[in-house]
Protein backbone atom coordinates (compact mmCIF):
# COMPACT_ATOMS: atom_id res chain seq x y z
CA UNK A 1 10.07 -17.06 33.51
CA UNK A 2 13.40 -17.05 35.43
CA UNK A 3 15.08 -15.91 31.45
CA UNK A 4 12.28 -12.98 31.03
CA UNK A 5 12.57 -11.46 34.50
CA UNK A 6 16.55 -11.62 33.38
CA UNK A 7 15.67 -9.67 30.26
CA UNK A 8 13.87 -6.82 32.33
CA UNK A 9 16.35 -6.98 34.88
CA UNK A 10 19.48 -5.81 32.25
CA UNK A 11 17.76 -3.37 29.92
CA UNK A 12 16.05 -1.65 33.43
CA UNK A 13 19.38 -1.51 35.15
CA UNK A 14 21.39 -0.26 31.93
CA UNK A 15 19.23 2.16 31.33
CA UNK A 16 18.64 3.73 35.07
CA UNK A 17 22.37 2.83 35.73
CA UNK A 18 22.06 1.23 39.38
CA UNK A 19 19.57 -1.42 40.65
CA UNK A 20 18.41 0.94 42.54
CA UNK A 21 16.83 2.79 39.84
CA UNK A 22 15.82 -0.63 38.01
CA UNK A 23 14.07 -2.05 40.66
CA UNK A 24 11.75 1.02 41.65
CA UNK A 25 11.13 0.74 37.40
CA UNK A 26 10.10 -2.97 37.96
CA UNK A 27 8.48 -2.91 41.24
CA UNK A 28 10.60 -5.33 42.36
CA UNK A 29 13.67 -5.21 45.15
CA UNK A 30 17.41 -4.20 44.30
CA UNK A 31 18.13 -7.55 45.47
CA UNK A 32 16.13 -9.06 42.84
CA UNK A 33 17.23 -7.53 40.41
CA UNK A 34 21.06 -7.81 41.53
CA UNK A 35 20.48 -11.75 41.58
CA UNK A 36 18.82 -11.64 38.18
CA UNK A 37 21.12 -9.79 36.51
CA UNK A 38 23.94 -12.18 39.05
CA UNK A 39 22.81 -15.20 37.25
CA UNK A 40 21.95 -14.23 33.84
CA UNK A 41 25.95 -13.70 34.09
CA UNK A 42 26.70 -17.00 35.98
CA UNK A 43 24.77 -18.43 32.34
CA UNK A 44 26.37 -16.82 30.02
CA UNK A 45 29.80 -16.77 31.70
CA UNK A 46 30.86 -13.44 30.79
CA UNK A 47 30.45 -10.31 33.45
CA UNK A 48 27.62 -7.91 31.85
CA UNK A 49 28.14 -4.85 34.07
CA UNK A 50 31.14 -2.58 35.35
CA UNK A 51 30.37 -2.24 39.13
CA UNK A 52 31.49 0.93 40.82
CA UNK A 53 29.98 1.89 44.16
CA UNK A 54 27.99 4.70 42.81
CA UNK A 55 26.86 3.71 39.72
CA UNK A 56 27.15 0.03 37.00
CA UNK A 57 27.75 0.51 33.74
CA UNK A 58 27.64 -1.83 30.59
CA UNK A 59 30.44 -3.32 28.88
CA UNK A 60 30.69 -4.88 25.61
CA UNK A 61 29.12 -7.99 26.34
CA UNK A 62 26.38 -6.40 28.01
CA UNK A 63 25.83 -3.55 25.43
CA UNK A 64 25.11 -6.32 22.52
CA UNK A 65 23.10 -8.29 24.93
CA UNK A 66 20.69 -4.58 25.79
CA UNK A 67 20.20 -3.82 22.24
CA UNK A 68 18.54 -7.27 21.53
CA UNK A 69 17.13 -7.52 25.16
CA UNK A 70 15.29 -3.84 24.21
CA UNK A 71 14.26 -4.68 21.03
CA UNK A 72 12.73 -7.96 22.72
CA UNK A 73 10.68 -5.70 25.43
CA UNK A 74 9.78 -3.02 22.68
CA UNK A 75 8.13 -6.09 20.83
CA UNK A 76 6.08 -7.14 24.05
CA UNK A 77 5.26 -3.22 24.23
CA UNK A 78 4.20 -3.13 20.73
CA UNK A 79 2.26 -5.94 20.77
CA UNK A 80 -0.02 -5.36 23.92
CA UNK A 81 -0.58 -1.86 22.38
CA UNK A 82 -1.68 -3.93 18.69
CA UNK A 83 -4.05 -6.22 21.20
CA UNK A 84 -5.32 -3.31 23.19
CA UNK A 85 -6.21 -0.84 20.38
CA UNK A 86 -8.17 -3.48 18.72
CA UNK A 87 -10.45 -3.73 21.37
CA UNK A 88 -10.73 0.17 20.83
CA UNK A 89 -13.92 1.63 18.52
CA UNK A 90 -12.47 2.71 15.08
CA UNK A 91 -13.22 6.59 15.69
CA UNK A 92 -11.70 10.26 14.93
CA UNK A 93 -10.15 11.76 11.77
CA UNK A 94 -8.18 9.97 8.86
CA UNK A 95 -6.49 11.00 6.98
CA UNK A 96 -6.01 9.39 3.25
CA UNK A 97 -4.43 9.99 -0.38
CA UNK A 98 -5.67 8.26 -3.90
CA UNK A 99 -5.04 9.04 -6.93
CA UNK A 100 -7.93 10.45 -9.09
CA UNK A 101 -8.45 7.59 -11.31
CA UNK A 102 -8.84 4.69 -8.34
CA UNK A 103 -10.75 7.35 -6.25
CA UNK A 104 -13.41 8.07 -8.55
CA UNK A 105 -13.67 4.24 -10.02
CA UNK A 106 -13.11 2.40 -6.65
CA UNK A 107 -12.69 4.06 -3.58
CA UNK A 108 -15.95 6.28 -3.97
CA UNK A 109 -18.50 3.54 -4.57
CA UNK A 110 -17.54 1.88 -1.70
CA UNK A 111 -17.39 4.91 0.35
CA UNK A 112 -21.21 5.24 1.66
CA UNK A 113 -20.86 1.36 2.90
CA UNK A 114 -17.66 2.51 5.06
CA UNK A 115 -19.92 5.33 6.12
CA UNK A 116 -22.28 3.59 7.35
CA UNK A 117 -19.92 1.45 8.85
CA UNK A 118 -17.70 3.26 10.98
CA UNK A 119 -20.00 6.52 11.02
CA UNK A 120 -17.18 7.72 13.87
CA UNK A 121 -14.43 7.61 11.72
CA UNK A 122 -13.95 11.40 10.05
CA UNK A 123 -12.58 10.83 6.70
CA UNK A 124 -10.10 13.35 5.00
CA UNK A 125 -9.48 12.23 1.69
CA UNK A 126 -7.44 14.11 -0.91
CA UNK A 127 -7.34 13.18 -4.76
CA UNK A 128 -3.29 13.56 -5.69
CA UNK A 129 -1.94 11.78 -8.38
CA UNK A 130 1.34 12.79 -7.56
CA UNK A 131 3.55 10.66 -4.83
CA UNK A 132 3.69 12.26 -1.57
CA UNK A 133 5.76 12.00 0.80
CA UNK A 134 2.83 10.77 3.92
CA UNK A 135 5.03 10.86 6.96
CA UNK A 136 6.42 14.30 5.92
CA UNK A 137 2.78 15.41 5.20
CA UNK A 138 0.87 13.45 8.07
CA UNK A 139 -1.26 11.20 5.88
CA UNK A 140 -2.47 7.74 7.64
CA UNK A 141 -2.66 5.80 4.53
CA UNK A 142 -2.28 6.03 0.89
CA UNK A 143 -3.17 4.11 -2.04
CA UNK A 144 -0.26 4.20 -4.60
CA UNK A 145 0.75 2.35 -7.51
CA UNK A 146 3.98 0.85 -8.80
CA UNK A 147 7.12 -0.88 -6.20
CA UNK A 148 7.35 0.51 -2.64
CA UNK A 149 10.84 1.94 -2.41
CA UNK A 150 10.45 4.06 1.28
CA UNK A 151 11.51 1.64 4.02
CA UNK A 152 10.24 3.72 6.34
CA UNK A 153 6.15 2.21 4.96
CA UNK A 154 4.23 -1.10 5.14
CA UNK A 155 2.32 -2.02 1.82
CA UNK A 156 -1.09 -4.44 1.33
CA UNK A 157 -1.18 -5.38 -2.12
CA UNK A 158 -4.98 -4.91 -3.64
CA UNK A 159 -4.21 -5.85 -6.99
CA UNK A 160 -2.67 -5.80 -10.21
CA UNK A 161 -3.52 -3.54 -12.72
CA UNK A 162 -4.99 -4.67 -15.98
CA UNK A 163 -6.08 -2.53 -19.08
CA UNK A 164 -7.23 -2.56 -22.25
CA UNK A 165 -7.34 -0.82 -25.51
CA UNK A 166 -11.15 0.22 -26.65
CA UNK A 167 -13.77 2.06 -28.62
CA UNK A 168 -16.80 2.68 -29.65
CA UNK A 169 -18.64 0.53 -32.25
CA UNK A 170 -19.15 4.16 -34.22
CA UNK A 171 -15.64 3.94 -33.80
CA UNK A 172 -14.95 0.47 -35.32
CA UNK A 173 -17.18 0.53 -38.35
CA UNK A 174 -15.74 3.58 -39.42
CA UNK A 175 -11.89 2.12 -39.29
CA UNK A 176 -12.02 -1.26 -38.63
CA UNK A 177 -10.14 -3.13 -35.49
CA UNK A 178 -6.45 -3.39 -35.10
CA UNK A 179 -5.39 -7.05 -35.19
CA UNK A 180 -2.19 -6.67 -33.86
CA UNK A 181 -0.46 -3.64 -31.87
CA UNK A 182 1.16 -2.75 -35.01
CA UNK A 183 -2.05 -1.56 -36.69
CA UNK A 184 -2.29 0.75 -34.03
CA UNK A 185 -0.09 2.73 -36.30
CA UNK A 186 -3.29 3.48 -38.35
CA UNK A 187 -5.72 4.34 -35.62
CA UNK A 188 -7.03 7.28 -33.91
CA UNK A 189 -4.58 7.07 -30.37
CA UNK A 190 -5.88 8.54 -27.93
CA UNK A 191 -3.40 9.22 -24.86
CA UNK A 192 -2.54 9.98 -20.97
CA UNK A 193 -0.08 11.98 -19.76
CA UNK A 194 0.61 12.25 -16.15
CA UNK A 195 -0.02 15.84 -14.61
CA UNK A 196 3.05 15.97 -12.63
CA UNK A 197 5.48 15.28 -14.80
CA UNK A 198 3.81 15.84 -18.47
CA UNK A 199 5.39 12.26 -19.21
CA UNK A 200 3.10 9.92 -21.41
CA UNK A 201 1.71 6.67 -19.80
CA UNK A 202 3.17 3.36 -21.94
CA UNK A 203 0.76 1.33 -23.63
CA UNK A 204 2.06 -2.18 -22.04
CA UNK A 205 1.72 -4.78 -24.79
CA UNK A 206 3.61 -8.61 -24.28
CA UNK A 207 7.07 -9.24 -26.50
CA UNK A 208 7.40 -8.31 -29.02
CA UNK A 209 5.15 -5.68 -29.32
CA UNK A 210 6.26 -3.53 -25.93
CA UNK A 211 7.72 -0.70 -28.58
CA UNK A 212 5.05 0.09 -30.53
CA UNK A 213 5.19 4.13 -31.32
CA UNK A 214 1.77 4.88 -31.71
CA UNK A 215 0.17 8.26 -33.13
CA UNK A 216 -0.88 11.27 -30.66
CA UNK A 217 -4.28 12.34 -32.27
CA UNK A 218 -5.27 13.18 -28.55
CA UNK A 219 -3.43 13.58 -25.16
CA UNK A 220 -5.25 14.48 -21.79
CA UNK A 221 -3.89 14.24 -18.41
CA UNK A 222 -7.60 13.10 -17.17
CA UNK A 223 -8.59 9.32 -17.69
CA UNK A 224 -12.13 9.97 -17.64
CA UNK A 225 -11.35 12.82 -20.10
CA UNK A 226 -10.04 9.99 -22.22
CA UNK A 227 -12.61 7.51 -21.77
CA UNK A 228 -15.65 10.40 -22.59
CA UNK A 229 -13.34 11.03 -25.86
CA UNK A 230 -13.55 6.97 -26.76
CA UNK A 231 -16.85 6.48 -25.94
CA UNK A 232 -17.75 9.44 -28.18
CA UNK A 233 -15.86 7.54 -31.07
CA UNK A 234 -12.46 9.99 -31.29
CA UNK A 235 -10.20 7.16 -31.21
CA UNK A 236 -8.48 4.45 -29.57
CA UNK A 237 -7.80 4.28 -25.10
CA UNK A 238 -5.50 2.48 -23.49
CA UNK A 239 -7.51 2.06 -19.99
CA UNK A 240 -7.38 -0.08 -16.58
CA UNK A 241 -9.89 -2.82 -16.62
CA UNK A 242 -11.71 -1.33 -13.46
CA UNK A 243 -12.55 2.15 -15.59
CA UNK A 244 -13.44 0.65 -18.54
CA UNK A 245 -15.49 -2.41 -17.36
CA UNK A 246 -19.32 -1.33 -16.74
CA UNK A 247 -18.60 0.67 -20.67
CA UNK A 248 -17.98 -2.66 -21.95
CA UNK A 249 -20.58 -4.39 -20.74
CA UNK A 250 -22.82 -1.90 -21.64
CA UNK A 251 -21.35 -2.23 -25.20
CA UNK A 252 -20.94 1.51 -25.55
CA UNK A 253 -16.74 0.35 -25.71
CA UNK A 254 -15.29 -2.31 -27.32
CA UNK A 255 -12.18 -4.42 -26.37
CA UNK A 256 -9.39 -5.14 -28.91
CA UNK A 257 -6.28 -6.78 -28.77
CA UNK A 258 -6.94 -8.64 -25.43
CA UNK A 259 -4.53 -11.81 -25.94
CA UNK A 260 -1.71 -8.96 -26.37
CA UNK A 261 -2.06 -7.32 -23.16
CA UNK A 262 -0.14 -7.56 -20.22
CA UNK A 263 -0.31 -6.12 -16.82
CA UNK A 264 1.14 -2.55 -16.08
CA UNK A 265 2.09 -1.75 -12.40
CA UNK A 266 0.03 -2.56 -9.35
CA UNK A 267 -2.24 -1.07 -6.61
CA UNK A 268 -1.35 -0.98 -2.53
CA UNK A 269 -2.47 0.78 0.35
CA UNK A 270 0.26 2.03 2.31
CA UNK A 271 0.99 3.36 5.70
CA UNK A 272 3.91 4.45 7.80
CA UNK A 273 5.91 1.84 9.53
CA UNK A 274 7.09 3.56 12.65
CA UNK A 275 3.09 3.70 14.20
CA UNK A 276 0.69 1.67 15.49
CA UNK A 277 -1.63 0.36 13.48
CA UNK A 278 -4.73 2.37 15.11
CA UNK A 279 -7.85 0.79 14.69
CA UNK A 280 -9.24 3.90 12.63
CA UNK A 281 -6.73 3.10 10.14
CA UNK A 282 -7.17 -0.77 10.34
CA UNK A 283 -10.52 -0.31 9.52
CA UNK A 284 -10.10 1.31 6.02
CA UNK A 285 -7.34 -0.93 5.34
CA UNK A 286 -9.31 -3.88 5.97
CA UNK A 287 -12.64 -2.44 4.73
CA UNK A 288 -11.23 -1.67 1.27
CA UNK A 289 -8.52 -4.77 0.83
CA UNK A 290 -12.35 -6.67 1.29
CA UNK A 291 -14.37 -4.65 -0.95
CA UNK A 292 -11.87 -4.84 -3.48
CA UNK A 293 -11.39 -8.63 -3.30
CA UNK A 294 -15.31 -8.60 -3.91
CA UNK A 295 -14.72 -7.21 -7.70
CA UNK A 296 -12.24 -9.29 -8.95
CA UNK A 297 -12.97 -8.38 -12.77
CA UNK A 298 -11.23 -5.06 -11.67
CA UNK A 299 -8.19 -6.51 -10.91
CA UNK A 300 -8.21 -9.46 -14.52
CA UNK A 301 -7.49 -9.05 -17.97
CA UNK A 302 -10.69 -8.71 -19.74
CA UNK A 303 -10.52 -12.20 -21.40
CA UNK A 304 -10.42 -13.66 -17.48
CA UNK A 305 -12.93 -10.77 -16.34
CA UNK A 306 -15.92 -12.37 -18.76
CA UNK A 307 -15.31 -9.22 -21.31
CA UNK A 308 -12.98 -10.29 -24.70
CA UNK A 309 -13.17 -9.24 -28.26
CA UNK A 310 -13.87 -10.63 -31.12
CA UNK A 311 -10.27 -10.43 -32.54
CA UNK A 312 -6.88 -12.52 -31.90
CA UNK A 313 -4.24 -11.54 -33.62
């Protein structure tokens, strides 16, 4: 106890400049805080403060020792404010970003349960598939995909993203399946290209077949678009497990080439790293990091998800 009121005692007199100024921060004497500050020096053996009789100052010593001191206190700070907020009802407006595809397949299904839920949490959501830049645009989380670059953000991790290539039966006894990537050469393609940047999405295959060139009979920059034009037999989709799942079970699409396929990027919820952790936004976090967990075929390769085909190259 005698080390902690030490820690208060520097960073309050550094920063107010006399121990004066500390103590009426602290609540405590100038005399207390003179003796704290007195032996914390006596410990250390090396004088913290230049003493003049109107005002102290730091010197080096002291300056290295108040920069980890204040980071120490802003800790304690932070955490009392994590402990207090959570006993706080999630409640007002939040504010979040997803990208079309994982909005539509997972976020809105789940989104009447989080309703009912937290019915005082207002939520803002915007569909952008492009990647925004959240503190610049006051967003309180975001699901993207892919590495997390921006220091300035914390990440949960929901999953890995799966897909697989499909079609329809109609599809299949018309041409046949591909047995190996490289048949894919004489197959109906049917492709995604990003709206912001116009830039086709790879079809991620495992060595040695990651540079397969496959025909453009049909490009979209929808997903759904693409999975309508499979299901109606117009060719071959590359898809994430969690869009295509409920078709193949259904049997209206069928998987191909599952024992090539390899994962292709990942999914996280992110949120800025300079703020508190509100309990609004802890509630979504936690809500959908749960209700995602609860479909794990979403997040498998369609062998591992109970849903293979019927050919191995």
């Amino acid at each position: 106890m005698e080390s902690l009121a030490s820690v208060f005692a520097l960073v309050y007199a550094a920063e107010q400049q006399s121990y004066v100024g500390a103590a009426r921060v602290a609540g405590v004497s100038p005399s207390a805080i003179g003796k704290a500050v007195a032996r914390l020096e006596s410990r250390l053996g090396v004088r913290l403060f230049n003493r003049t009789t109107r005002s102290i100052s730091l010197t080096e010593q002291g300056t290295l020792l108040y920069e980890r001191y204040k980071r120490i206190i802003d800790d304690m700070h932070d955490a009392e404010a994590t402990i207090s907020r959570s006993r706080e009802r999630p409640r007002g407006r939040l504010r979040v970003s997803v990208p079309h595809i994982v909005g539509h397949h997972l976020l809105m299904p789940i989104l009447p349960f989080f309703a009912e839920q937290f019915p005082e949490i207002e939520l803002d959501i915007d569909f952008e598939d492009k990647v925004i830049d959240l503190v610049a645009e006051g967003l309180d989380v975001v699901v993207r995909s892919g590495e997390l670059a921006d220091a300035r953000l914390i990440a949960r991790h929901l999953g890995d993203q799966h897909f697989v290539v499909c079609g329809s039966p109609d599809y299949f006894k018309r041409h046949g399946r591909p047995q190996t990537p490289d048949d894919l050469s004489q197959h109906a393609c049917i492709h995604f290209k990003y709206p912001s940047s116009g830039r086709l999405a790879p079809w991620a295959f495992r060595s040695p077949y990651d540079r397969v060139i496959f025909p453009r009979n049909l490009t979209f920059n929808n997903t759904d678009a693409g999975l309508r034009a499979a299901r109606d037999g117009l060719g071959l989709a590359h898809l994430p497990v969690y869009v295509a799942e409920s078709h193949m079970r259904a049997g209206s699409l069928v998987p191909v080439l599952t024992s090539f396929m390899v994962p292709y990027g990942s999914l996280s919820l992110v949120w800025p790293s300079n703020r508190q952790l509100s309990p609004k936004v802890r509630a979504f976090v936690d809500f959908v990091v749960a209700n995602f967990a609860a479909r794990p075929d979403a997040f498998r390769p369609p062998d591992a998800a109970g849903v293979s085909s019927n050919s191995r190259g």
